[in-house]
C-alpha atoms as a PDB file:
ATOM      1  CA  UNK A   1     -15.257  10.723  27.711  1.00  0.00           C
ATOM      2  CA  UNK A   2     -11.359  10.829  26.898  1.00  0.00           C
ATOM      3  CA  UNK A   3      -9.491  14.087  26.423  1.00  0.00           C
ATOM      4  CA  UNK A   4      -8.530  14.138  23.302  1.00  0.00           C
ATOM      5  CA  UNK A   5     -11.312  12.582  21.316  1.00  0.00           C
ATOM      6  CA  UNK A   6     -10.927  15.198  18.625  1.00  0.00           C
ATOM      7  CA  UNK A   7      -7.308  13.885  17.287  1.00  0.00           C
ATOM      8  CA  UNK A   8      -7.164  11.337  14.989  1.00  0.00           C
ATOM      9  CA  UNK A   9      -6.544   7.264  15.459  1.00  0.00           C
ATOM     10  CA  UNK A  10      -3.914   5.683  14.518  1.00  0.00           C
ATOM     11  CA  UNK A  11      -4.045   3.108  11.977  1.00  0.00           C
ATOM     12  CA  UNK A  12      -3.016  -0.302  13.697  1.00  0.00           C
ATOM     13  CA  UNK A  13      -0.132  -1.597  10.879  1.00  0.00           C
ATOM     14  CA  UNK A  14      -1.308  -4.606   9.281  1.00  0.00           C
ATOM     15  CA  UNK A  15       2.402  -5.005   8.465  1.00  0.00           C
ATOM     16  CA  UNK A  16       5.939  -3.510   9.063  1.00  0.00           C
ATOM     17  CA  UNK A  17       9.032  -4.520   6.625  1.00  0.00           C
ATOM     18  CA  UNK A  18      11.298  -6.340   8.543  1.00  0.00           C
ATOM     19  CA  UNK A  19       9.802  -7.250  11.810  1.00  0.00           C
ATOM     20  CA  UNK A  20      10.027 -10.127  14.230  1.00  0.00           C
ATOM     21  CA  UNK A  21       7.870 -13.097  12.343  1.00  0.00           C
ATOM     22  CA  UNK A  22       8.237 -15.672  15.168  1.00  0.00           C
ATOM     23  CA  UNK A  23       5.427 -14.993  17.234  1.00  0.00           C
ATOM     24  CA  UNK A  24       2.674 -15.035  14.870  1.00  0.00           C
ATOM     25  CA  UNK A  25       0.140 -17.793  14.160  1.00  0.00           C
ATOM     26  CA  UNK A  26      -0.008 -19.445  10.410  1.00  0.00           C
ATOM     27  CA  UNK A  27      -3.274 -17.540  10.025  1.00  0.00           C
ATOM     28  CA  UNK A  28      -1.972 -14.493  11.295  1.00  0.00           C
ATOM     29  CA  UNK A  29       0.917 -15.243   8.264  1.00  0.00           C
ATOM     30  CA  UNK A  30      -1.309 -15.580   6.235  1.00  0.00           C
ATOM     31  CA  UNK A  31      -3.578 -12.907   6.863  1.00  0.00           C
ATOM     32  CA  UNK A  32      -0.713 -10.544   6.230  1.00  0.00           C
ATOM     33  CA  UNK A  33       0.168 -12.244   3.344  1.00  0.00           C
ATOM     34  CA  UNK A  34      -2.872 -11.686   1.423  1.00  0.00           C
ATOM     35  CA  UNK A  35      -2.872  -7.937   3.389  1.00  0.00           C
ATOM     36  CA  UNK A  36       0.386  -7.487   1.496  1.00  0.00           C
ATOM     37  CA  UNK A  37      -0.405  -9.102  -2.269  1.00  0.00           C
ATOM     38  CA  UNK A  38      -3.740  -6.911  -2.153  1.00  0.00           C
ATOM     39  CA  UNK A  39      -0.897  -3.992  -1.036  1.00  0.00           C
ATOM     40  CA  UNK A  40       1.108  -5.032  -4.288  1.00  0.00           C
ATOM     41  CA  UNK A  41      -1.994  -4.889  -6.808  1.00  0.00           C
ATOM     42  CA  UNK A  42      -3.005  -1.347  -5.304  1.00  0.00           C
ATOM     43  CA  UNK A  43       0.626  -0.183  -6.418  1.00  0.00           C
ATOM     44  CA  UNK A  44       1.048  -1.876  -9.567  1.00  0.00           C
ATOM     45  CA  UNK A  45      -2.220  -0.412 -10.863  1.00  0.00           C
ATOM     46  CA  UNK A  46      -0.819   3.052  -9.516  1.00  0.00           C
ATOM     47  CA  UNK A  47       2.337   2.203 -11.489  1.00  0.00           C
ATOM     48  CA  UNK A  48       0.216   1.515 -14.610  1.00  0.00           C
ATOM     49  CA  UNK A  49      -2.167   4.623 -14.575  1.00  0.00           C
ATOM     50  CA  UNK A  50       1.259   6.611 -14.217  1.00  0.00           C
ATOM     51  CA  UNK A  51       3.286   4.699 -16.978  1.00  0.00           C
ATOM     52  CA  UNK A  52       0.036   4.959 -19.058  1.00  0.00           C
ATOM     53  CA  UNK A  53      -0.172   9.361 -17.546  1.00  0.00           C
ATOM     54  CA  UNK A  54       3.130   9.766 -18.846  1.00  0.00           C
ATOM     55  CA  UNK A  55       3.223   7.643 -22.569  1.00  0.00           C
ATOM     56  CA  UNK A  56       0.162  10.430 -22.805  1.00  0.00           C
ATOM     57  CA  UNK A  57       2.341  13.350 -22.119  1.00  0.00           C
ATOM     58  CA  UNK A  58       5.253  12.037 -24.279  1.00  0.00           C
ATOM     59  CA  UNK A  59       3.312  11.812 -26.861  1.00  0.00           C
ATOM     60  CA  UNK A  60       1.726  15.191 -26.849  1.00  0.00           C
ATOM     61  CA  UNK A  61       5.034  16.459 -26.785  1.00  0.00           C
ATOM     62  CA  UNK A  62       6.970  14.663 -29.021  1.00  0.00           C
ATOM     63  CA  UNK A  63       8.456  16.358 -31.936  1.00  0.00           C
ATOM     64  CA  UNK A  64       8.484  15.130 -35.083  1.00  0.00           C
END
């Protein structure tokens, strides 16, 4: 039994900007590849059900 099993994991990074890209494998590119266009869709949908938050709020607002 470790010593600290009550604090918390850390995430292994799938990714980091900028990093050393020799060393991996084609799959391994890949891999992150598709980690990092699912990464892309997660934030543009964020993006969108902000833009979409905010058109609401304007438009509540708006004087006329």
């Amino acid at each position: 039994m470790a010593l600290f099993d009550d604090e918390p994991k850390k995430k292994k990074t799938v990714h980091e900007i900028g990093q050393d890209l020799s060393l991996l494998s084609v799959g391994e590119l890949n891999e992150r590849i598709l980690a990092l266009r699912a990464e892309i869709v997660r934030l543009e949908a964020e993006l969108a059900a902000k833009g979409s938050t905010k058109s609401a709020a304007e438009a509540l607002f708006k004087r006329g």
